[in-house]
Structures are given as C-alpha cells and as structure tokens.
PDB file of N, CA and C in Angstrom:
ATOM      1  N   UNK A   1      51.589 -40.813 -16.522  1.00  0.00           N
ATOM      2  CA  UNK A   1      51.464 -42.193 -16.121  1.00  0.00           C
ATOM      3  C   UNK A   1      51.381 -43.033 -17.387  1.00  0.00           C
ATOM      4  N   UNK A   2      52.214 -43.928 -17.592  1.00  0.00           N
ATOM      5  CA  UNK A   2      52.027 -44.968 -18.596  1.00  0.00           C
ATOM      6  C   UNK A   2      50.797 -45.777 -18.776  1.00  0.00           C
ATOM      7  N   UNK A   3      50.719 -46.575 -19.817  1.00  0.00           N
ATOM      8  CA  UNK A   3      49.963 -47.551 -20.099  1.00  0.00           C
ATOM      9  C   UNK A   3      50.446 -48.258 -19.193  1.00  0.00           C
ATOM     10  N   UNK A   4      51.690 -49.103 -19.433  1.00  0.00           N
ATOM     11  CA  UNK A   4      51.794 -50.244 -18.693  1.00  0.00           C
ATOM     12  C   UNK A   4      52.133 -50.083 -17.403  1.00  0.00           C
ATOM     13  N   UNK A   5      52.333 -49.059 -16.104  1.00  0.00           N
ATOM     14  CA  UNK A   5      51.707 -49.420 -15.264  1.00  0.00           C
ATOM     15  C   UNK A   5      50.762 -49.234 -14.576  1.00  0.00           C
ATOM     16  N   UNK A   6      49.710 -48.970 -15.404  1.00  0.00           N
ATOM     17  CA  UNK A   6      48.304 -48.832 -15.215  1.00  0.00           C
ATOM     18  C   UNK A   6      47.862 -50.502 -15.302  1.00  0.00           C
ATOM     19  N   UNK A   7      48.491 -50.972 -16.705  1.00  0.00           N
ATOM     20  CA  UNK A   7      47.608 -52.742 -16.776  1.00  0.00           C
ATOM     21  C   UNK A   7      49.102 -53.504 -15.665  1.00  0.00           C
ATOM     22  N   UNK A   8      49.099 -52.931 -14.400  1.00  0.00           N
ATOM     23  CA  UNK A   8      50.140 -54.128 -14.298  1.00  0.00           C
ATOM     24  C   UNK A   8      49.544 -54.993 -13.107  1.00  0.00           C
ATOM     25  N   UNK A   9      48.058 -55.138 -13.260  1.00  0.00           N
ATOM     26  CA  UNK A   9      46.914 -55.982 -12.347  1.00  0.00           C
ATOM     27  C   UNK A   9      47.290 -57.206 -13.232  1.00  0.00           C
ATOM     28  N   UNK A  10      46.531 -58.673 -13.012  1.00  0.00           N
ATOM     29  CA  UNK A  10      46.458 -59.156 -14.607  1.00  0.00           C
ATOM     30  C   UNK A  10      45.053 -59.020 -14.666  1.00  0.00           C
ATOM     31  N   UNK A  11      44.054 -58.646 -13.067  1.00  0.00           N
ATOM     32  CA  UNK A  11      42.498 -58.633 -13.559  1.00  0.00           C
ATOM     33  C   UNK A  11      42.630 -57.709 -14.355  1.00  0.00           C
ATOM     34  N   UNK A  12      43.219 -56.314 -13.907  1.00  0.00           N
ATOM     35  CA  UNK A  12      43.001 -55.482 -15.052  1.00  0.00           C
ATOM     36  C   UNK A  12      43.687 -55.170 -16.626  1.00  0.00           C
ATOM     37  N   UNK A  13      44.691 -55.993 -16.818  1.00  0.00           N
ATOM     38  CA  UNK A  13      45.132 -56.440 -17.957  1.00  0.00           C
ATOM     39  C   UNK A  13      44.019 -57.489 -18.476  1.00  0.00           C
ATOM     40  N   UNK A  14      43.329 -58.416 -17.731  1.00  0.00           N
ATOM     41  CA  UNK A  14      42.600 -59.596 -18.533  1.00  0.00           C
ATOM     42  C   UNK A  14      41.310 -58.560 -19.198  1.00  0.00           C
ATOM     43  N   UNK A  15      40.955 -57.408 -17.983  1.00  0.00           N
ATOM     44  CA  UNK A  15      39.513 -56.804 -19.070  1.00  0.00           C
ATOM     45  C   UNK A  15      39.960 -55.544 -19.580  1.00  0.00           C
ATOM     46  N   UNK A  16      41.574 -55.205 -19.852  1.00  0.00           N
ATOM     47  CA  UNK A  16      41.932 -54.381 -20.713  1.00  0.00           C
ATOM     48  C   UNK A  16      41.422 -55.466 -21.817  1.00  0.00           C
ATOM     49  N   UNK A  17      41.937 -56.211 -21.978  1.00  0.00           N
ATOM     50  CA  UNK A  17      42.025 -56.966 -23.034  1.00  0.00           C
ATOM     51  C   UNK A  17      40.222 -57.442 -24.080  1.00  0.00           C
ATOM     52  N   UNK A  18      39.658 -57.678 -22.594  1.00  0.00           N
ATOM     53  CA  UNK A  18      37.786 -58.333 -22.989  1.00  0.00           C
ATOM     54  C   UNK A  18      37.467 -56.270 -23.655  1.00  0.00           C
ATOM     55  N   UNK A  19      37.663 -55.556 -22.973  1.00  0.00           N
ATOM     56  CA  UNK A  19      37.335 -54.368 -23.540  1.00  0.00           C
ATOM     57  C   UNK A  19      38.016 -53.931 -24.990  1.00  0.00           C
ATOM     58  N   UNK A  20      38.800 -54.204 -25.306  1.00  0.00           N
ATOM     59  CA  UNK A  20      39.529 -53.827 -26.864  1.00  0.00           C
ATOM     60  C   UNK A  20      38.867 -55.028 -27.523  1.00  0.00           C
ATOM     61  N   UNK A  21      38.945 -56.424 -27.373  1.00  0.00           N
ATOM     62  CA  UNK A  21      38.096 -56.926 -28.393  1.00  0.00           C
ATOM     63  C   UNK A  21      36.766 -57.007 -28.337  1.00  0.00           C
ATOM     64  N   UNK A  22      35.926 -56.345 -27.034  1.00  0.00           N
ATOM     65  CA  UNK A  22      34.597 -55.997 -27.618  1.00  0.00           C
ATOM     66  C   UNK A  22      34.613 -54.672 -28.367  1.00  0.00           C
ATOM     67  N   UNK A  23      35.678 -53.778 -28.219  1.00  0.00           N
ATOM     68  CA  UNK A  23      35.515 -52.673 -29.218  1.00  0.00           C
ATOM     69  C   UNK A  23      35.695 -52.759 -30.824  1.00  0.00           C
ATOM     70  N   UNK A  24      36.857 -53.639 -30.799  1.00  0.00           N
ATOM     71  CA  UNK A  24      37.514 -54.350 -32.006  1.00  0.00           C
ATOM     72  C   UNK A  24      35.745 -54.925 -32.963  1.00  0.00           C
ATOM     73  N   UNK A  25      35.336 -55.883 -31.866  1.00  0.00           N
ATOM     74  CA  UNK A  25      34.287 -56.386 -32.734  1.00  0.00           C
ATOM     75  C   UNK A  25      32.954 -55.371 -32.981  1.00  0.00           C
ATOM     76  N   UNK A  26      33.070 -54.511 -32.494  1.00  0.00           N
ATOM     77  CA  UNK A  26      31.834 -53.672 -32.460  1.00  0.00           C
ATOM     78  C   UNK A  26      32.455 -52.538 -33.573  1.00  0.00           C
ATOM     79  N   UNK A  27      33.202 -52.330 -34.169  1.00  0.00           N
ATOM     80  CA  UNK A  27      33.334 -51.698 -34.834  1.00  0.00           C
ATOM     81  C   UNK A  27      33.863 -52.343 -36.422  1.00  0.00           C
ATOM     82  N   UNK A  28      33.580 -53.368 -36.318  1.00  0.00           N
ATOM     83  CA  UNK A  28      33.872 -54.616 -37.364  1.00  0.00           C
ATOM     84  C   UNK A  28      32.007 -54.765 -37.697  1.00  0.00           C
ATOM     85  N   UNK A  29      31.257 -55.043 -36.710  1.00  0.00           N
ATOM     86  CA  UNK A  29      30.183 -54.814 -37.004  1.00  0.00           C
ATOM     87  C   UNK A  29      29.472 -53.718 -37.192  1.00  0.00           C
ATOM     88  N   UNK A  30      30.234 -52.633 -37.070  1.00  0.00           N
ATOM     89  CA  UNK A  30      29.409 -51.415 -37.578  1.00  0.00           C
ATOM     90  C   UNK A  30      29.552 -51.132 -39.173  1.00  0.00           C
ATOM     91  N   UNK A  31      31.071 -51.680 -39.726  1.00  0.00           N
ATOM     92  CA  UNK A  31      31.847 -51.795 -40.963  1.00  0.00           C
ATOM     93  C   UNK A  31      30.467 -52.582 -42.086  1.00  0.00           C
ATOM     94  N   UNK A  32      30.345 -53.899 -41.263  1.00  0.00           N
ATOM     95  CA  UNK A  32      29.714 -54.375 -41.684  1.00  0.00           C
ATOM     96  C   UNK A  32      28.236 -54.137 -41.895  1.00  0.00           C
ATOM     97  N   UNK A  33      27.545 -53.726 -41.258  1.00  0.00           N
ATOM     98  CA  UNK A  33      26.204 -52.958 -41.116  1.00  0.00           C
ATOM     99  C   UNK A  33      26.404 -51.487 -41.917  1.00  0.00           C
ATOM    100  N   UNK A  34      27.168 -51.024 -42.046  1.00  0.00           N
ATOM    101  CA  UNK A  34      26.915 -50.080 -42.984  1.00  0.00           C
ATOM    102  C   UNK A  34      27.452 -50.357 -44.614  1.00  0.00           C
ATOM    103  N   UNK A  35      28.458 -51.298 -44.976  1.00  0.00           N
ATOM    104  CA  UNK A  35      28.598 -52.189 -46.219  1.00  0.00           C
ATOM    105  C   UNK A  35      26.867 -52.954 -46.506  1.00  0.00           C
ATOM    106  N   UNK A  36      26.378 -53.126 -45.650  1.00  0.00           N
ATOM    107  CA  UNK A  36      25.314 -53.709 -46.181  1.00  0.00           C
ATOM    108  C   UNK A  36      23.849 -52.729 -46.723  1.00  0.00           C
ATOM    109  N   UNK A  37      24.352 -51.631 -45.508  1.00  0.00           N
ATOM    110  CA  UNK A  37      23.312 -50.352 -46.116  1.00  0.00           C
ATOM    111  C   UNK A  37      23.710 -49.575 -47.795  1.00  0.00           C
ATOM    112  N   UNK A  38      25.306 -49.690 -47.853  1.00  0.00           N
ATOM    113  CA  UNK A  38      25.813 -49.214 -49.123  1.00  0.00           C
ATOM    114  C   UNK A  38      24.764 -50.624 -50.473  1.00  0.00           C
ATOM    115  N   UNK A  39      25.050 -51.661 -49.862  1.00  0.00           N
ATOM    116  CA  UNK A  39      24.634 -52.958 -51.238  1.00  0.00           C
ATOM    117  C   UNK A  39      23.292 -52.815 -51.132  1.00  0.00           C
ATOM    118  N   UNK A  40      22.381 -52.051 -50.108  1.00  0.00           N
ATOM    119  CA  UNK A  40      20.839 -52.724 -50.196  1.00  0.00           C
ATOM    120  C   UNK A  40      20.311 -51.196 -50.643  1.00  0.00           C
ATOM    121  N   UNK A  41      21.508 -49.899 -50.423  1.00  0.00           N
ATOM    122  CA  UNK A  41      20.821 -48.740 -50.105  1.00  0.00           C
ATOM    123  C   UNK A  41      19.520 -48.441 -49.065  1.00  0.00           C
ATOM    124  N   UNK A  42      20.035 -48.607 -47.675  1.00  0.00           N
ATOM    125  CA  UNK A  42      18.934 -48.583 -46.904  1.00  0.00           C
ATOM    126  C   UNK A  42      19.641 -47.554 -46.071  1.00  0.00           C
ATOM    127  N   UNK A  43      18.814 -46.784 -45.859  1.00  0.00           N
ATOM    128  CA  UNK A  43      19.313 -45.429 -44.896  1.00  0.00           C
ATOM    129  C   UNK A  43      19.740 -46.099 -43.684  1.00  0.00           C
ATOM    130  N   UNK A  44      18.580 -46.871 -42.767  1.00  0.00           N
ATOM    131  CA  UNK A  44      18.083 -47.653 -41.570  1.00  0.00           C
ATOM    132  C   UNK A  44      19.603 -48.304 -41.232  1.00  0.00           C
ATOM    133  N   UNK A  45      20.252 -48.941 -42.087  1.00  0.00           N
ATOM    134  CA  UNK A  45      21.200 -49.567 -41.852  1.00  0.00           C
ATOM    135  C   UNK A  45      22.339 -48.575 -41.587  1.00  0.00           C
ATOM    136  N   UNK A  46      22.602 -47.751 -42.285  1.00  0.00           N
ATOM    137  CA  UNK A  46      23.692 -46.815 -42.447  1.00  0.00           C
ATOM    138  C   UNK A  46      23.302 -46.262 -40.747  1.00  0.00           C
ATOM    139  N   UNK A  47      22.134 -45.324 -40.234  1.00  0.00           N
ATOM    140  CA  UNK A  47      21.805 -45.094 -38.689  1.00  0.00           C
ATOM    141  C   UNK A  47      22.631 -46.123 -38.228  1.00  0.00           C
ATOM    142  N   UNK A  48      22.212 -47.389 -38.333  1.00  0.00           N
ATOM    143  CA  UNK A  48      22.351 -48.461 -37.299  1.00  0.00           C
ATOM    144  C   UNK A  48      24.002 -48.941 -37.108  1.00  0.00           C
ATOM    145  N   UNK A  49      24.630 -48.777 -38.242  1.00  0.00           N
ATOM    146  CA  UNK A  49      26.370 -48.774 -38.293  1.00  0.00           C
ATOM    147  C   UNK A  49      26.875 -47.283 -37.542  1.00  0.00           C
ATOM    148  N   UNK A  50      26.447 -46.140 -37.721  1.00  0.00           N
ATOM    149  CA  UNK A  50      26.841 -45.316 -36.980  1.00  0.00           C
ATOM    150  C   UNK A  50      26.506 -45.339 -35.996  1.00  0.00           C
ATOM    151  N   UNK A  51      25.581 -45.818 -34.938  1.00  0.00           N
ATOM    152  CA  UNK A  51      25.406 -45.701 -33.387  1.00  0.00           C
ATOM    153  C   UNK A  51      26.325 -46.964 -33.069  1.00  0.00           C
ATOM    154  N   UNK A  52      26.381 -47.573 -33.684  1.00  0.00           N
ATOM    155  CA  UNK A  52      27.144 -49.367 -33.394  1.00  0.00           C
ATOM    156  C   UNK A  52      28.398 -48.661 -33.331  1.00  0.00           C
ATOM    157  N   UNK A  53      28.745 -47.822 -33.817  1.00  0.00           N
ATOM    158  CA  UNK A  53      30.345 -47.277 -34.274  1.00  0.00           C
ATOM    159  C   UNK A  53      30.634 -46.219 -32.761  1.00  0.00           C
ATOM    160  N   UNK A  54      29.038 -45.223 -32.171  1.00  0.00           N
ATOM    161  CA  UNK A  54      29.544 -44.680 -31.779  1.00  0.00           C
ATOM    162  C   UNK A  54      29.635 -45.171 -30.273  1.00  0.00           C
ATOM    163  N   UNK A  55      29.183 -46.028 -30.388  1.00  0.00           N
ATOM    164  CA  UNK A  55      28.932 -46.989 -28.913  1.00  0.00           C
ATOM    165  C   UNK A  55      30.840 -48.023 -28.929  1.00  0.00           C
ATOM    166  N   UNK A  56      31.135 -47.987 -29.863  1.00  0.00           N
ATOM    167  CA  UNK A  56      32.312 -48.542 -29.943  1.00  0.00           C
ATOM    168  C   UNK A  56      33.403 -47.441 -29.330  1.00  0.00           C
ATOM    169  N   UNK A  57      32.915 -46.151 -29.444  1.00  0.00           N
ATOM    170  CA  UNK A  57      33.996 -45.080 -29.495  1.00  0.00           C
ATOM    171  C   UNK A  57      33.536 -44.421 -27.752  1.00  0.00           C
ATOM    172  N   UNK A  58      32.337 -44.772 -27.527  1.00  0.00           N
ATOM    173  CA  UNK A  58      32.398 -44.463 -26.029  1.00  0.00           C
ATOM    174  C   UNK A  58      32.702 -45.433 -25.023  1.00  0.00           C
ATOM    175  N   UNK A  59      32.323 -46.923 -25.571  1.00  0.00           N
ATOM    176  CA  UNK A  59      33.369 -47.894 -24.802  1.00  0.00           C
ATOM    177  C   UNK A  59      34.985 -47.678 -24.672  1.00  0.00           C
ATOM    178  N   UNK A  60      35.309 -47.375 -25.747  1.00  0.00           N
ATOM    179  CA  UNK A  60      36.806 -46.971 -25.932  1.00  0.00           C
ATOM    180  C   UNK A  60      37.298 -45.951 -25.082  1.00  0.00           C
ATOM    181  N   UNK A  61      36.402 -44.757 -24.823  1.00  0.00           N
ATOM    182  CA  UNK A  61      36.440 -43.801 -23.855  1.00  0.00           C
ATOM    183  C   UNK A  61      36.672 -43.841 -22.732  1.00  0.00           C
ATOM    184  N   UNK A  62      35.959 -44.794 -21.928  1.00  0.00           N
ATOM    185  CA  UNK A  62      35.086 -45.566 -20.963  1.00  0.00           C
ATOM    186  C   UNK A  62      36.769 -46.324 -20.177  1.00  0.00           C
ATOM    187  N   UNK A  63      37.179 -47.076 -21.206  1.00  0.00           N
ATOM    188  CA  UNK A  63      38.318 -47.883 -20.938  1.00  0.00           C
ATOM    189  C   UNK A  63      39.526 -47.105 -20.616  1.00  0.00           C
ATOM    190  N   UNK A  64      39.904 -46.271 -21.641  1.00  0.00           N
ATOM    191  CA  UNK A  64      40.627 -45.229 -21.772  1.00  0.00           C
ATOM    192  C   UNK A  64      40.987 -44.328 -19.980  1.00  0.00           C
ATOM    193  N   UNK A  65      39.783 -44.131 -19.653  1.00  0.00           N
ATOM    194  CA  UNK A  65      39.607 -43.361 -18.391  1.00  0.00           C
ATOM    195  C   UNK A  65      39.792 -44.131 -17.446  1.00  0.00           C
ATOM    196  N   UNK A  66      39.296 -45.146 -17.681  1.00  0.00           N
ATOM    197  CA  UNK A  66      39.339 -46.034 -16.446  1.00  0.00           C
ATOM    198  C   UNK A  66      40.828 -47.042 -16.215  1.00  0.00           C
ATOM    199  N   UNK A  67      41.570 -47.162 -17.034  1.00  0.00           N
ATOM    200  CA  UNK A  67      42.508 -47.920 -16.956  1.00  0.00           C
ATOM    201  C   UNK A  67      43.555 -46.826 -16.727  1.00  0.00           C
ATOM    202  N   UNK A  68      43.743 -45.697 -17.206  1.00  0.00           N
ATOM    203  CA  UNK A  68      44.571 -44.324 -16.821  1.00  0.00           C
ATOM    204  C   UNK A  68      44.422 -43.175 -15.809  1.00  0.00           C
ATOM    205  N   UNK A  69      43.269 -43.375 -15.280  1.00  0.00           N
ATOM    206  CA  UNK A  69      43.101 -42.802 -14.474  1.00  0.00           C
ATOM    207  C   UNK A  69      43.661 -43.231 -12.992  1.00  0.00           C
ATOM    208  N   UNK A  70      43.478 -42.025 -12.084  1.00  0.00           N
ATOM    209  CA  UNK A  70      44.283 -42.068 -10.956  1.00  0.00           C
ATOM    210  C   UNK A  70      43.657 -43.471  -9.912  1.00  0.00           C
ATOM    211  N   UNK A  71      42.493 -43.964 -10.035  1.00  0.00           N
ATOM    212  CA  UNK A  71      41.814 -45.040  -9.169  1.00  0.00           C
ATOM    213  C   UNK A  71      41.620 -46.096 -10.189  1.00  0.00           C
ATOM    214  N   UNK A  72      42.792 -46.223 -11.044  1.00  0.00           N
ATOM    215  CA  UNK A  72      42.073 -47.502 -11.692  1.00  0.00           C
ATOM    216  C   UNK A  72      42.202 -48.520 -11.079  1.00  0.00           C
ATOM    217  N   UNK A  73      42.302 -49.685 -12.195  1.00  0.00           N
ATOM    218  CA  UNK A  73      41.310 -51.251 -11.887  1.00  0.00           C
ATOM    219  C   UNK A  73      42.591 -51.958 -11.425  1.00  0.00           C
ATOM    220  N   UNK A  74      43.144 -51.277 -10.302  1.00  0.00           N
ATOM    221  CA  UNK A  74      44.653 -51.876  -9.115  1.00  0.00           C
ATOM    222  C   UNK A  74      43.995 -52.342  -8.032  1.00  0.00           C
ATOM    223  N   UNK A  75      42.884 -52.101  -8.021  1.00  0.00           N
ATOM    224  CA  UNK A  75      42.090 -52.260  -6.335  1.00  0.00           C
ATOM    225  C   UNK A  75      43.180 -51.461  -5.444  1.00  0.00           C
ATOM    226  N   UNK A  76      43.087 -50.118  -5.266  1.00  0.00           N
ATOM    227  CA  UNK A  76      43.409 -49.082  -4.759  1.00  0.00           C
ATOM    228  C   UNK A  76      42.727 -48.115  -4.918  1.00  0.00           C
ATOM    229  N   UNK A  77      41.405 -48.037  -4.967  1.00  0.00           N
ATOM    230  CA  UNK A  77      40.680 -47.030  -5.108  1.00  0.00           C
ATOM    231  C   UNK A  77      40.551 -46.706  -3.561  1.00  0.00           C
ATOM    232  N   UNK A  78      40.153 -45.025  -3.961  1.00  0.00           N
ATOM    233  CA  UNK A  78      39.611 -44.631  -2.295  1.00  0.00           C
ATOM    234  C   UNK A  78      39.029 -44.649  -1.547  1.00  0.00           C
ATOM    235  N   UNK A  79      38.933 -44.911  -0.524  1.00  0.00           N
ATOM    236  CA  UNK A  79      37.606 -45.147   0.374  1.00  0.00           C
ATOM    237  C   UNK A  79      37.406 -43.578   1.010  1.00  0.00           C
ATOM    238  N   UNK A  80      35.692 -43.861   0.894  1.00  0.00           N
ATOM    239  CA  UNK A  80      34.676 -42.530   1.106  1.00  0.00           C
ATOM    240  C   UNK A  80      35.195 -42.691   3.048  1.00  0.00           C
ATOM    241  N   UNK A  81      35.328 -41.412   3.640  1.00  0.00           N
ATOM    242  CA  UNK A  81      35.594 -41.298   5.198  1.00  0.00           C
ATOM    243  C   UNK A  81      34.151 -41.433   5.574  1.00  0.00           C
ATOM    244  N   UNK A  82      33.593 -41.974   6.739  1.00  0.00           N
ATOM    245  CA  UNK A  82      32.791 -42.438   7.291  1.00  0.00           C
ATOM    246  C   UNK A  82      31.666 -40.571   7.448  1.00  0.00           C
ATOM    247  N   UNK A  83      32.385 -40.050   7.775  1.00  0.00           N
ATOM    248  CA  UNK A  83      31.937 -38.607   7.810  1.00  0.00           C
ATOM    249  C   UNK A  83      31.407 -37.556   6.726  1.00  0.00           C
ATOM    250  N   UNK A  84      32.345 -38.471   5.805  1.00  0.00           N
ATOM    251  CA  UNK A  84      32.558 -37.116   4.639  1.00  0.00           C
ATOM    252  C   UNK A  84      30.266 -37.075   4.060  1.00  0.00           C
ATOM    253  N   UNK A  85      30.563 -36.158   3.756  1.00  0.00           N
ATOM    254  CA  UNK A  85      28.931 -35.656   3.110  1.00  0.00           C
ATOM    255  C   UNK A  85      29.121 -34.344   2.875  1.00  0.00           C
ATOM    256  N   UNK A  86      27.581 -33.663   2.355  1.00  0.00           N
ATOM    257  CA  UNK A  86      27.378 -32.530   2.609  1.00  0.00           C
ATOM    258  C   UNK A  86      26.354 -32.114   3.570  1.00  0.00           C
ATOM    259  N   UNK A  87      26.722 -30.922   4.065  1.00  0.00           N
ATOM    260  CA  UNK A  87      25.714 -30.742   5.200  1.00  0.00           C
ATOM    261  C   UNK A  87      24.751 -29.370   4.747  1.00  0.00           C
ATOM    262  N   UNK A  88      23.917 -29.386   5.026  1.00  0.00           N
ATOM    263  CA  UNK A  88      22.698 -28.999   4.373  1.00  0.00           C
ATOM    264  C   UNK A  88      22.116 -27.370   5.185  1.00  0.00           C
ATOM    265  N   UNK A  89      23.199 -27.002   6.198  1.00  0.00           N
ATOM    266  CA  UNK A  89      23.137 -25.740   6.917  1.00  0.00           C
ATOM    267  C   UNK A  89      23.880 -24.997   5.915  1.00  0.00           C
ATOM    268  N   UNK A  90      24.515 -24.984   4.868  1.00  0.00           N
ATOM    269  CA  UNK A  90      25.435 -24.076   4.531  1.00  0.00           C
ATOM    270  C   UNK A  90      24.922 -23.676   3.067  1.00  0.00           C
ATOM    271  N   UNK A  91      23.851 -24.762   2.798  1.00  0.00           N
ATOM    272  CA  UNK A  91      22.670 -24.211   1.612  1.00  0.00           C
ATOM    273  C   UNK A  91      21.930 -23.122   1.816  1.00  0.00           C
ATOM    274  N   UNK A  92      21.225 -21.672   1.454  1.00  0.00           N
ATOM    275  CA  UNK A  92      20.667 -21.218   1.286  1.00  0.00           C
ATOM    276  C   UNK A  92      19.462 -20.933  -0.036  1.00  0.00           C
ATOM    277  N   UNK A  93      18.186 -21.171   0.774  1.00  0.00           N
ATOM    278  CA  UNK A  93      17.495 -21.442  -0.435  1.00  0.00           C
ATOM    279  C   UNK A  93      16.895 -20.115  -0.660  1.00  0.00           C
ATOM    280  N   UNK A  94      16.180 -19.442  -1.622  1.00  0.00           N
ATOM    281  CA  UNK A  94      15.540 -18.608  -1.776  1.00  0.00           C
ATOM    282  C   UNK A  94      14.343 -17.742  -1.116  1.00  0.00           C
ATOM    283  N   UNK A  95      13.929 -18.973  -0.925  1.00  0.00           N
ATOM    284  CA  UNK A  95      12.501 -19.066   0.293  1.00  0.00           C
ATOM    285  C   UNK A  95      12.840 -18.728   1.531  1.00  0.00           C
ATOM    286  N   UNK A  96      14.078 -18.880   1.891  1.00  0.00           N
ATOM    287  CA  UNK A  96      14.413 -18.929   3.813  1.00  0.00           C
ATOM    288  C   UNK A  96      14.384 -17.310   4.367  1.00  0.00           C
ATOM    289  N   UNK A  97      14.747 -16.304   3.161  1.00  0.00           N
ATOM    290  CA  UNK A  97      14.819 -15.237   3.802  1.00  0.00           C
ATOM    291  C   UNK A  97      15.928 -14.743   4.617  1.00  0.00           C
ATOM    292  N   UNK A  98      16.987 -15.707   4.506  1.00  0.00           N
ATOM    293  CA  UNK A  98      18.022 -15.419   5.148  1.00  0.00           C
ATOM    294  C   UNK A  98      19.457 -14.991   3.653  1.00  0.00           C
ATOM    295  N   UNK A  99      19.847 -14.042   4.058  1.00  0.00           N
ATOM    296  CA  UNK A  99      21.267 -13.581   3.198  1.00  0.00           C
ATOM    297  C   UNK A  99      22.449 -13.421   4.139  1.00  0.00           C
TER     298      UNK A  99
END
C-alpha cells in the first residue's frame, strides 16, 4: 500500500502534516538541548535531548502505523459486531479442578 493512498483524506493529509512538523520540531529541539549540554557540559541536558529525540522517534512510529496501516485515518475503520467478546466458559482456571 502506498503513501499516497493512505493520505488521500485531506483530514488525514492535514494531521499527516501537524504530525511531521511536530516531529520536525521536536527533534530540532532535542539538537538544540543537547548543543547546549555540549557548551555548558551538563550531563542533565544531554538526558533531556535524548528522551526529546526519543519521543520524536516514537511519534514518528505512531504516525507511520497509523497512516499505513489497514484502518487508517479514511474513516473506514471497523466496527466491533454487537456480539463479538470473549466468553468466559472456555477459560479454565487452576482452581476449578476441571481438565
């Protein structure tokens, strides 16, 4: 399945889009937060650019899945059947004594 017709919503083209430049900027600020741990030598900062970085890379993930995946953001996702569950006779617990 392609990229493009996965974004061919424009909602989901408009927050393809809000999602790459909050990643864009979150990893501009991690650049930056750890340039500043290099000039001050502060460990604290250098932590704080790598979680900023890795929070950039699981948003990216996040998007990734969700815009390529089989229910993405088309409003065609599936609906749960009124029935569907699990039913709780076909558990056996330890305690019941039954095999």
């Amino acid at each position: 399945m392609s990229v493009l017709s996965a974004l061919s919503s424009p909602l989901a083209t408009t927050i393809a889009l809000a999602m790459v430049s909050a990643v864009v900027a979150l990893v501009a600020w991690a650049l930056q937060l750890m340039q500043a741990a290099t000039d001050r030598r502060e460990f604290s900062l250098m932590l704080a650019g790598c979680m900023v970085c890795s929070a950039a890379v699981g948003l990216a993930t996040v998007m990734v899945i969700t815009l390529t995946g089989p229910d993405r953001l088309t409003g065609r996702a599936m609906l749960v059947p009124p029935n569907a569950g699990v039913s709780l006779d076909s558990i056996v617990l330890p305690w019941d004594g039954q095999l």
